[in-house]
Protein backbone atom coordinates (compact mmCIF):
# COMPACT_ATOMS: atom_id res chain seq x y z
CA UNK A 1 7.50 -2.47 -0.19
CA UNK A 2 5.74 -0.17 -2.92
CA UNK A 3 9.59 0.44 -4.37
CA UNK A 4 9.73 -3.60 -4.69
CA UNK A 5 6.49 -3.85 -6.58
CA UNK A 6 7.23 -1.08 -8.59
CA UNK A 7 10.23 -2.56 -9.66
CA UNK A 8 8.53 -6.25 -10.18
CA UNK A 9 6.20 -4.32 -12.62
CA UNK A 10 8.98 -2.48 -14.10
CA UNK A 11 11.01 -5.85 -14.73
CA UNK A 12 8.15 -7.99 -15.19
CA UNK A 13 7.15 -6.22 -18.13
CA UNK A 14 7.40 -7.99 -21.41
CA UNK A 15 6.56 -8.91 -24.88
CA UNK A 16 2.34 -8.65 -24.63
CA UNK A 17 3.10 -8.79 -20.71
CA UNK A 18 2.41 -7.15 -17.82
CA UNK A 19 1.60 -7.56 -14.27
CA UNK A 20 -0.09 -5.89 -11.75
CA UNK A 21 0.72 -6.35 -7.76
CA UNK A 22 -0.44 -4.74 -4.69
CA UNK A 23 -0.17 -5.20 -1.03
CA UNK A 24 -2.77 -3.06 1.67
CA UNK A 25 -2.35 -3.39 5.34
CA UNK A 26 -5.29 -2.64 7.19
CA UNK A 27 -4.54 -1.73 11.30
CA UNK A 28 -6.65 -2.89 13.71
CA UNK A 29 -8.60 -5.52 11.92
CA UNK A 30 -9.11 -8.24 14.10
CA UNK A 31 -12.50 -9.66 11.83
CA UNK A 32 -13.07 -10.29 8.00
CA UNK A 33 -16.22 -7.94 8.51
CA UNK A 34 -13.41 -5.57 9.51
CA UNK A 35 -11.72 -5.99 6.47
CA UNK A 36 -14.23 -6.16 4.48
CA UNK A 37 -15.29 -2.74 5.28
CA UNK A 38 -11.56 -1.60 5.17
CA UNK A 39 -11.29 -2.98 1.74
CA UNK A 40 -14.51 -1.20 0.71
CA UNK A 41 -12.98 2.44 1.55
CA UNK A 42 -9.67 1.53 0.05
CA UNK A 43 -11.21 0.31 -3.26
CA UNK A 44 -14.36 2.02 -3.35
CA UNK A 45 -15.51 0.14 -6.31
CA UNK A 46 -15.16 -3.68 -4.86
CA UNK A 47 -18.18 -5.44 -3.47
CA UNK A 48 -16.48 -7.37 -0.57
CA UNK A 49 -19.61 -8.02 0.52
CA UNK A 50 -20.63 -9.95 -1.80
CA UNK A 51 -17.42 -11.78 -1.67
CA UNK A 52 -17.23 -15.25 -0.33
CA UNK A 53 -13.43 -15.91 1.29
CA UNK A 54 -11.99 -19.04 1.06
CA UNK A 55 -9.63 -20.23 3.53
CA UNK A 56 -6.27 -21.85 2.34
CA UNK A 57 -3.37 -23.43 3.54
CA UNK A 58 0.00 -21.77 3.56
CA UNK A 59 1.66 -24.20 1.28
CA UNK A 60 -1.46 -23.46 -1.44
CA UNK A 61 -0.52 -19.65 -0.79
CA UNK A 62 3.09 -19.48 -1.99
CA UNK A 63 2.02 -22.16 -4.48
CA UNK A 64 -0.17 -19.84 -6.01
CA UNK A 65 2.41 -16.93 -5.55
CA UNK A 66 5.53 -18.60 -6.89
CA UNK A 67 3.33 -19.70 -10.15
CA UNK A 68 2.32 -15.69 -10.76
CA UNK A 69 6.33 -15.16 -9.96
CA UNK A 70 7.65 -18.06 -12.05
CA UNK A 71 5.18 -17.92 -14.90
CA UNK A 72 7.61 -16.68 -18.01
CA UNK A 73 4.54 -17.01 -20.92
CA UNK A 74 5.04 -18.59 -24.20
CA UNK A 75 5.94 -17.90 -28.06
CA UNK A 76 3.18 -15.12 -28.43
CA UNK A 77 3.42 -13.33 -24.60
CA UNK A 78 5.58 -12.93 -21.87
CA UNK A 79 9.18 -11.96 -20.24
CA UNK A 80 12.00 -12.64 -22.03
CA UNK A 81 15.10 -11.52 -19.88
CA UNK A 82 18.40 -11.87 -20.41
CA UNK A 83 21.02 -13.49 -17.37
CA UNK A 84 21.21 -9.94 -15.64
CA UNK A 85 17.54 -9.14 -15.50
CA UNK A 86 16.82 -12.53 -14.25
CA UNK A 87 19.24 -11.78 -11.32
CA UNK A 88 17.51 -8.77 -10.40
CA UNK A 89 14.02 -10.23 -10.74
CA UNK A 90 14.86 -13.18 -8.47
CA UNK A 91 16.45 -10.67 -5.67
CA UNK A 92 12.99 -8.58 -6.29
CA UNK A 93 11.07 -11.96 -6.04
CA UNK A 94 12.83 -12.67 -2.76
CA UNK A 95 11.98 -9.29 -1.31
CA UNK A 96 9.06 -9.55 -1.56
CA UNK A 97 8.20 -13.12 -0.52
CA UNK A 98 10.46 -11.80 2.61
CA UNK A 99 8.39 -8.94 3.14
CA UNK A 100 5.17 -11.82 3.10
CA UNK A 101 7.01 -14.08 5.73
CA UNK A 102 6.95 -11.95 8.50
CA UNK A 103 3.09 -11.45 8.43
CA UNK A 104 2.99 -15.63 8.70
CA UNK A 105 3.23 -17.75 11.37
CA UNK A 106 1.24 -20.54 12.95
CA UNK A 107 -1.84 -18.36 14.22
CA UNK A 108 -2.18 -16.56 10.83
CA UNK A 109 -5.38 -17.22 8.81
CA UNK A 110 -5.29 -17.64 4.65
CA UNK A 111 -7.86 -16.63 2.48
CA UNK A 112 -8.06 -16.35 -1.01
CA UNK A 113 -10.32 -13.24 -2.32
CA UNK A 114 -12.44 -14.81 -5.20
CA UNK A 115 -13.82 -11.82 -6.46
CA UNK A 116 -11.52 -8.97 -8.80
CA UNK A 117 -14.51 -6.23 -9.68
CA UNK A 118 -12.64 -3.17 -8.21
CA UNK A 119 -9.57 -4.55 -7.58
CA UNK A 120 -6.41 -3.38 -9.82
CA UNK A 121 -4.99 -5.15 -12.25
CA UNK A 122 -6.19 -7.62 -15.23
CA UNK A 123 -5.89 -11.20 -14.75
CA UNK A 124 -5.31 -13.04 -18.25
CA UNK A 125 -2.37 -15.79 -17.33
CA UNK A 126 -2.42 -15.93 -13.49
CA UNK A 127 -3.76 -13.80 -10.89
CA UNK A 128 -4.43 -14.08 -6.97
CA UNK A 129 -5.95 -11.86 -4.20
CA UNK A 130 -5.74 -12.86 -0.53
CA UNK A 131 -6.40 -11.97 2.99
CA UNK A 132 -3.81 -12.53 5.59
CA UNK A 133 -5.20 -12.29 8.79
CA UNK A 134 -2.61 -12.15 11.84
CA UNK A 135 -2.50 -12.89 15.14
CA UNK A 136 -2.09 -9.04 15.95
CA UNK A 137 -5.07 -7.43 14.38
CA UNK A 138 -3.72 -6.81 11.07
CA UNK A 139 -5.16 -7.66 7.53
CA UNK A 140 -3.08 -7.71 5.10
CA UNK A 141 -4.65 -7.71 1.39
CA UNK A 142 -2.19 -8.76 -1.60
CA UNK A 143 -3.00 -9.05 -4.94
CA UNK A 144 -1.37 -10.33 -8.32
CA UNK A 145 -2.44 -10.70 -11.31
CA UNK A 146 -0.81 -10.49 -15.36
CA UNK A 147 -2.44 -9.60 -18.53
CA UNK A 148 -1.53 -8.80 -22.46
């Protein structure tokens, strides 16, 4: 999955543009105090205790992940791509929202991470952080975000 994200950057780099993703998977994390304290030793500079989840719905999820992966900017910022690249930024796009899927299913809790102190990237257009929380003790952390 890092390869995929690399090559989102990579492609999703433009005029004033750039993004910033991430994905963590955190074993045997069967709490959000769990993660919480995972999170903390994986970004060291977070406060995710201080941070106040809020649940979502799946279809508000990939809403809010198909606008950071659909968003194309304006006159003064953003991707301009010619037929080619946009090929090979959809089949990225769909990798990766693949690689989401399987961690998603009717059990699976949705929350979205409101706070970005210590988390990478630099939201200026769009940006998202959430916690996927699975039926089999994972938490999953992905992040998104684009700046100038």
């Amino acid at each position: 999955m890092r390869d995929i994200l690399d090559q989102l950057e990579h492609i999703m780099y433009g005029y004033n543009y750039q993004v910033t993703f991430g994905i963590d998977i955190f074993e045997n994390c069967t709490n959000l105090d769990e993660f919480k304290i995972n999170l903390k030793k994986r970004f060291p500079y977070s406060r995710p205790e201080n941070a106040n989840l809020i649940l979502f719905n799946v279809e508000d999820f990939w809403n809010e992940i198909n606008f950071g992966l659909n968003y194309r900017g304006d006159s003064a910022a953003g991707l301009r791509l010619d037929e080619k690249e946009n090929e090979k930024l959809e089949k990225l796009q769909l990798s990766y929202k693949d690689f989401l899927r399987q961690f998603i299913n009717e059990n699976t809790k949705i929350f979205s991470y409101p706070d970005e102190e210590g988390i990478p990237g630099y939201p200026v257009y769009w940006d998202y952080r959430f916690v996927v929380q699975t039926d089999n003790d994972k938490c999953i952390f992905i992040y998104g975000s684009s700046s100038d």
